[in-house]
Protein backbone atom coordinates (compact mmCIF):
# COMPACT_ATOMS: atom_id res chain seq x y z
CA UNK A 1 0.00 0.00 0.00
CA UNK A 2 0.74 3.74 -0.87
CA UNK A 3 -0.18 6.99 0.45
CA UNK A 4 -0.37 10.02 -2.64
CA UNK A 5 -1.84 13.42 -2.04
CA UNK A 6 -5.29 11.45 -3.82
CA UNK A 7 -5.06 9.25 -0.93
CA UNK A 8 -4.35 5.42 -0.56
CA UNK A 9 -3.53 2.80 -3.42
CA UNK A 10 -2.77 -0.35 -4.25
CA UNK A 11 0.94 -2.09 -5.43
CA UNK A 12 -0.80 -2.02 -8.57
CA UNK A 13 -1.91 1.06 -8.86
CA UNK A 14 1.65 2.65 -7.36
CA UNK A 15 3.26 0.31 -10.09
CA UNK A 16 0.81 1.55 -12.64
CA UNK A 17 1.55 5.26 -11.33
CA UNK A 18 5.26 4.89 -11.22
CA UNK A 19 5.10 3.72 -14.84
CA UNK A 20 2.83 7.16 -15.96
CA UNK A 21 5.20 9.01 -13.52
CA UNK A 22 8.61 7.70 -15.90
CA UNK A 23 6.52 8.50 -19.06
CA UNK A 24 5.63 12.12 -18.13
CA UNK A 25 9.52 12.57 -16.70
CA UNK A 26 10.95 11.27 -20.30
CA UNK A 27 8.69 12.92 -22.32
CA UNK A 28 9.99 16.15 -20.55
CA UNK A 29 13.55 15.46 -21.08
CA UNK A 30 13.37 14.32 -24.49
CA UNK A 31 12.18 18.03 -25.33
CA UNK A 32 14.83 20.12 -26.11
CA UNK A 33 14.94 23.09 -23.73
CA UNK A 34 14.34 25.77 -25.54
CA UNK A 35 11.20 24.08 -26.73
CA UNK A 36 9.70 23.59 -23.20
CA UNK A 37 6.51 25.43 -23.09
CA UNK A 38 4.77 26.32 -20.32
CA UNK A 39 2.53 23.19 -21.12
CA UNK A 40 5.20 20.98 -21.04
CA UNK A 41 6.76 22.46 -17.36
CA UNK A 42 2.77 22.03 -16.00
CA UNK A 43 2.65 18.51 -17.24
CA UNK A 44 5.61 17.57 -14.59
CA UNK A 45 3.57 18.77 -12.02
CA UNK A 46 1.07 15.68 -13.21
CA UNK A 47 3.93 13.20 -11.45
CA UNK A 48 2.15 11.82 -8.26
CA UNK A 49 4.75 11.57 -5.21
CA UNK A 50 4.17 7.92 -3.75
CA UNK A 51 4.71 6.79 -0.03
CA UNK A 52 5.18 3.30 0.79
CA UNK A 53 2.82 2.83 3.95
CA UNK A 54 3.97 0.44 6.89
């Protein structure tokens, strides 16, 4: 079990988060910087911090 700021989940759904979590954080880097818009800098802030409970 996981805590997130959306409240508790499952392995699974950490795992699945994690995994949406890499995607947004590659996408980012694989933009060259002085292509980042502000769309792509408010997109990071889509990354979900997880907390392994117990």
């Amino acid at each position: 079990m996981y805590s997130t700021a959306n409240g508790i989940v499952t392995d699974a759904q950490a795992a699945e988060i994690d995994s949406l979590n890499n995607e947004i954080w590659k996408n980012f880097w694989s933009i060259p910087r002085e292509k980042r818009t502000k769309a792509d800098w408010e997109k990071l802030l889509d990354i979900q911090i997880l907390v392994k409970k117990g």
